[in-house]
N, C-alpha and C. Protein backbone atom coordinates (compact mmCIF):
# COMPACT_ATOMS: atom_id res chain seq x y z
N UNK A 1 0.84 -1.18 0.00
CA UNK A 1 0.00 0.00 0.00
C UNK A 1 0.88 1.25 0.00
N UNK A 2 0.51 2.43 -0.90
CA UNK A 2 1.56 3.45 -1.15
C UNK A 2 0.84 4.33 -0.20
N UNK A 3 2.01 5.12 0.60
CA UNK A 3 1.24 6.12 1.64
C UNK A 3 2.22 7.33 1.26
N UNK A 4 1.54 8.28 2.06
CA UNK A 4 2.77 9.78 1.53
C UNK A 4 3.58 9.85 2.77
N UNK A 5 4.58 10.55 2.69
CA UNK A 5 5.37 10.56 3.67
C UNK A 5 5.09 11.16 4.81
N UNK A 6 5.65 10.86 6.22
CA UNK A 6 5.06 11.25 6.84
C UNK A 6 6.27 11.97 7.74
N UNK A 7 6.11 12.60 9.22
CA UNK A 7 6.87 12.83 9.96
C UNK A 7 7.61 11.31 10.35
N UNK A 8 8.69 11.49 11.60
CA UNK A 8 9.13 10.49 11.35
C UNK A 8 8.81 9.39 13.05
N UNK A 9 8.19 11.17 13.72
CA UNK A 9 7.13 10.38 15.14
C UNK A 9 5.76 9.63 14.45
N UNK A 10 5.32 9.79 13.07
CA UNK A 10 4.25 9.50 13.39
C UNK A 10 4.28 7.88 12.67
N UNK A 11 5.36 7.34 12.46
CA UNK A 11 5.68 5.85 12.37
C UNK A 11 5.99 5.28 14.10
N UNK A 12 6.47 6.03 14.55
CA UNK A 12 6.77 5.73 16.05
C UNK A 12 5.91 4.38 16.41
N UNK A 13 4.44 4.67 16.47
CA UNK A 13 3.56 3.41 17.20
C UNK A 13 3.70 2.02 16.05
N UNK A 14 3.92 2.37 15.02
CA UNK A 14 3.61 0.98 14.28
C UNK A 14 4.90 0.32 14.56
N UNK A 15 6.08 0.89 14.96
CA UNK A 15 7.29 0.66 15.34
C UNK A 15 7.18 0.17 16.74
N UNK A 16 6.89 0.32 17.80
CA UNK A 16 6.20 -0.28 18.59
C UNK A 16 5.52 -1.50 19.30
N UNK A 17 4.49 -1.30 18.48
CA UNK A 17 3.75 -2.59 18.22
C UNK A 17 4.60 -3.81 17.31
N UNK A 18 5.33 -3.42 16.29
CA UNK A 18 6.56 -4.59 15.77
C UNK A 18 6.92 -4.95 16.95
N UNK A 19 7.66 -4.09 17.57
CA UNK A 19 8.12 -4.39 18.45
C UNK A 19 7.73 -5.50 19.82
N UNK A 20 6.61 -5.29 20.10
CA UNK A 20 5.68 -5.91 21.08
C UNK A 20 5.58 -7.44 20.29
N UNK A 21 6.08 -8.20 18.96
CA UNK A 21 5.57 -9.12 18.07
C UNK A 21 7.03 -9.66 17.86
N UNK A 22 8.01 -8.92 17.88
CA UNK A 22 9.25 -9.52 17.36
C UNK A 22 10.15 -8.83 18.10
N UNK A 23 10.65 -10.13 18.81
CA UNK A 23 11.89 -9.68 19.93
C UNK A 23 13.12 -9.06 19.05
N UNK A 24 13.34 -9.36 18.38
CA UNK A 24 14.79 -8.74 17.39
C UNK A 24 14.48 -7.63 17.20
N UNK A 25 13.24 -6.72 17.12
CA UNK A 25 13.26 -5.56 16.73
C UNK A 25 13.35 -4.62 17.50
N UNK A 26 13.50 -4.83 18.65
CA UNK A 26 13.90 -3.68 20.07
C UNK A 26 15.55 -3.22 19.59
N UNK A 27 16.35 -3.85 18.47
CA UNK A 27 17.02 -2.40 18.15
C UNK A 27 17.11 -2.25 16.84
N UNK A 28 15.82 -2.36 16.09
CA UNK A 28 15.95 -1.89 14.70
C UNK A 28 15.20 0.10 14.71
N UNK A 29 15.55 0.53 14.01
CA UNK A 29 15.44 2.13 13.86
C UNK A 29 14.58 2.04 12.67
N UNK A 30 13.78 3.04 12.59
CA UNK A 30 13.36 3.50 11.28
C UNK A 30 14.08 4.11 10.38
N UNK A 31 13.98 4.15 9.29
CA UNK A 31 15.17 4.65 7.79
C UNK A 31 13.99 4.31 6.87
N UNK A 32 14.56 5.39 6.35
CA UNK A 32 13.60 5.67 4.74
C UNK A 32 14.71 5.29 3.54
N UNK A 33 14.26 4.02 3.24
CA UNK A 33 15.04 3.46 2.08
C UNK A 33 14.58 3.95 0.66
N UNK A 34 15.80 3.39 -0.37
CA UNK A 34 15.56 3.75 -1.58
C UNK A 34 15.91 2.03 -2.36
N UNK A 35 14.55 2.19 -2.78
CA UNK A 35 15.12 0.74 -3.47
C UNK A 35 14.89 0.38 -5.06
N UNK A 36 15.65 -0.34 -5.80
CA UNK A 36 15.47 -0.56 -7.23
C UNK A 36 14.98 -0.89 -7.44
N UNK A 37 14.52 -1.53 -8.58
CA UNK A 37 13.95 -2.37 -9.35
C UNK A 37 14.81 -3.19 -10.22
N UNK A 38 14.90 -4.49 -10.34
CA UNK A 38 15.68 -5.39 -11.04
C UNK A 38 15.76 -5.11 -13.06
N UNK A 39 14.42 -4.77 -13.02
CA UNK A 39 14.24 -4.36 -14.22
C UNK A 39 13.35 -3.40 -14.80
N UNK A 40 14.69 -2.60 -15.89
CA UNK A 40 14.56 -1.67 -16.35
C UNK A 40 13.66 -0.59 -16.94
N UNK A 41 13.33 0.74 -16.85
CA UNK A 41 11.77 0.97 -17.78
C UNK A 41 12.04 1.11 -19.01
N UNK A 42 11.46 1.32 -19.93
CA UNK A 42 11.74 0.93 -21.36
C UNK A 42 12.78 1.58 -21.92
N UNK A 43 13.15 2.79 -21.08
CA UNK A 43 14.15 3.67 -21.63
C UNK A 43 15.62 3.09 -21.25
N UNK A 44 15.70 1.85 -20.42
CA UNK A 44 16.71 0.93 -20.26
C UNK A 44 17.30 1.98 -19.03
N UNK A 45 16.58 2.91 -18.11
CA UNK A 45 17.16 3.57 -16.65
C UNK A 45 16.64 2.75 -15.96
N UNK A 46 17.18 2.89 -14.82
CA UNK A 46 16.61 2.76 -13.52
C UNK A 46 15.31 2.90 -13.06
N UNK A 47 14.61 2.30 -12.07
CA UNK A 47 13.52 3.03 -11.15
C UNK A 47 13.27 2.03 -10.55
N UNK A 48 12.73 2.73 -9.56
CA UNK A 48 12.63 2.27 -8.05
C UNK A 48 11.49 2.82 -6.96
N UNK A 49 11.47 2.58 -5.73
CA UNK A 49 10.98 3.01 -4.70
C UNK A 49 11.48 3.23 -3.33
N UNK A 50 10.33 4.37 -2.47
CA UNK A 50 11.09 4.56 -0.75
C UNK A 50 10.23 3.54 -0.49
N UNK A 51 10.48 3.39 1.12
CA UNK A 51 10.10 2.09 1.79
C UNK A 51 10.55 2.87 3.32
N UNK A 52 9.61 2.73 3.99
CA UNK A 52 9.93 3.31 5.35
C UNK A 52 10.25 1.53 6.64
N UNK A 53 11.69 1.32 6.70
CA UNK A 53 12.29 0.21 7.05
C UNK A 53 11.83 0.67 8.17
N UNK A 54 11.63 -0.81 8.90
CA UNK A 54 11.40 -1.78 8.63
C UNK A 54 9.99 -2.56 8.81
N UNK A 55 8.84 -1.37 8.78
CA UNK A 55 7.56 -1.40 8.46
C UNK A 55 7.40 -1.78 7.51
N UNK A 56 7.75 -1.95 6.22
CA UNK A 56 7.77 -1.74 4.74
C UNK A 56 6.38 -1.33 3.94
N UNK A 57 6.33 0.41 4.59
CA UNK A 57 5.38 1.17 3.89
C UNK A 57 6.22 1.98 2.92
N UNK A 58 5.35 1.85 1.88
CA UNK A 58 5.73 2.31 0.64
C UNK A 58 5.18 3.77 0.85
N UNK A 59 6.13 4.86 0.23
CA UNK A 59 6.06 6.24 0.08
C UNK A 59 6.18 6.80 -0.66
N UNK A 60 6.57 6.23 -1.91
CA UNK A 60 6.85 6.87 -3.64
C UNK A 60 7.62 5.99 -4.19
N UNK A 61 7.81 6.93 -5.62
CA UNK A 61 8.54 6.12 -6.66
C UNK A 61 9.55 7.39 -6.87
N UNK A 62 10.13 6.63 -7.82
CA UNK A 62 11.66 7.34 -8.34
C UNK A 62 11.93 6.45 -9.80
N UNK A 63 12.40 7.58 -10.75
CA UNK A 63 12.34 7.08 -11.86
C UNK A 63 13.13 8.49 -12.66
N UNK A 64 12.99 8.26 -14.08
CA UNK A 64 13.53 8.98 -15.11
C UNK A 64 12.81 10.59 -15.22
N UNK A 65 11.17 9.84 -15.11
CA UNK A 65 10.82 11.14 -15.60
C UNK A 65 9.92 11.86 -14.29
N UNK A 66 10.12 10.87 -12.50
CA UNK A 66 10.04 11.85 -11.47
C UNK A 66 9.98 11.16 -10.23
N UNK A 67 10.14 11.81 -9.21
CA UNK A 67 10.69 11.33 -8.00
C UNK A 67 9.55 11.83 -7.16
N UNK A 68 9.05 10.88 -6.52
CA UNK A 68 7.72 11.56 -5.43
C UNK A 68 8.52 12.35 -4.32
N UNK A 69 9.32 11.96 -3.76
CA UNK A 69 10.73 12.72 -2.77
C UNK A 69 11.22 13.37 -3.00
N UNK A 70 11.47 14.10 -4.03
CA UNK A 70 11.96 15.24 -4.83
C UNK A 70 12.14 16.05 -3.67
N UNK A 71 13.04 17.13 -2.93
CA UNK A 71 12.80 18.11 -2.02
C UNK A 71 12.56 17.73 -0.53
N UNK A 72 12.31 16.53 -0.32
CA UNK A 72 12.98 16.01 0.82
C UNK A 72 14.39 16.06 1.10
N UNK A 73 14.50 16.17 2.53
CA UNK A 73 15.98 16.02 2.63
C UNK A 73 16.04 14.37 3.51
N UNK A 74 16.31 13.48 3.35
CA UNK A 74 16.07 11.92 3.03
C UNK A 74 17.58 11.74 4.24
N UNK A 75 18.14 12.41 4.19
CA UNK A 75 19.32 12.22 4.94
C UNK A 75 18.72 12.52 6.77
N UNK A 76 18.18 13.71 6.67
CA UNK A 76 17.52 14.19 7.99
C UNK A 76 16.32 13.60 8.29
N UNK A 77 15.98 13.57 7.36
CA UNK A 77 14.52 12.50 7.72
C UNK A 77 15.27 11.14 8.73
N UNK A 78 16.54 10.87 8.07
CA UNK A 78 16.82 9.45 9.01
C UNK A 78 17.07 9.61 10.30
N UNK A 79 18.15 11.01 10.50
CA UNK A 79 18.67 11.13 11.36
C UNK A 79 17.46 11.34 12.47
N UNK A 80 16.75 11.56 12.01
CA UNK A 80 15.64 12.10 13.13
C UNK A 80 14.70 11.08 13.36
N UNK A 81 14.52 10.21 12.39
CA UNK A 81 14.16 8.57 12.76
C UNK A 81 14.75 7.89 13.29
N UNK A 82 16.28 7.89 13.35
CA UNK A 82 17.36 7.08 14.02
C UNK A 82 16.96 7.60 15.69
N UNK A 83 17.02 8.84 16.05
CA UNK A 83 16.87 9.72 17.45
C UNK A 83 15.68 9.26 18.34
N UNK A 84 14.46 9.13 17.46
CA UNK A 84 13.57 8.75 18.32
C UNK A 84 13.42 7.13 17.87
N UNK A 85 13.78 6.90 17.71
CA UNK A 85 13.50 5.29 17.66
C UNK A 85 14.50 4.89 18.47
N UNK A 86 15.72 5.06 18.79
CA UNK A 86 16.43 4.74 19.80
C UNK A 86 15.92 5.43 20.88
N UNK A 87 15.86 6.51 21.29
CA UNK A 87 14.78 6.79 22.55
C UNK A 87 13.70 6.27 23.18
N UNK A 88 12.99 5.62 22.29
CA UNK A 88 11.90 4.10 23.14
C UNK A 88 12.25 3.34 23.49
């Protein structure tokens, strides 16, 4: 299911509740991944998708002709997912 992006408290509870289900995940962090696709779009580039780890909610695409993330800063988004997810 594709969702739009969100802050990075407001994954907090579904992070959580993993948590409460799977003992290994008391030290996984949230990160907003970027991921490929094995194969190519017709123009023989790349494309791909985010993925908010390790929920695996989908948040856009990325491709040749546009990036739903465009103007995010994807780097701070982590850091600030990394902060409070280690704080619970």
């Amino acid at each position: 299911m594709r969702d739009q992006l969100k802050e990075p408290s407001e994954y907090l509870g579904k992070l959580e509740a993993l948590r409460k289900v799977n003992r290994y995940a008391k030290r996984w962090a949230l990160r907003l991944e970027s991921h490929t696709n094995r194969h190519p779009e017709c123009s023989g580039r790349p494309w791909g998708w985010y993925e908010i780890y390790p929920l695996g909610i989908e948040v856009g695409f990325w491709g040749s002709d546009k990036d739903d993330l465009k103007g995010v800063d994807i780097v701070a988004w982590n850091e600030e997912a990394e902060r409070i997810s280690r704080a619970t």
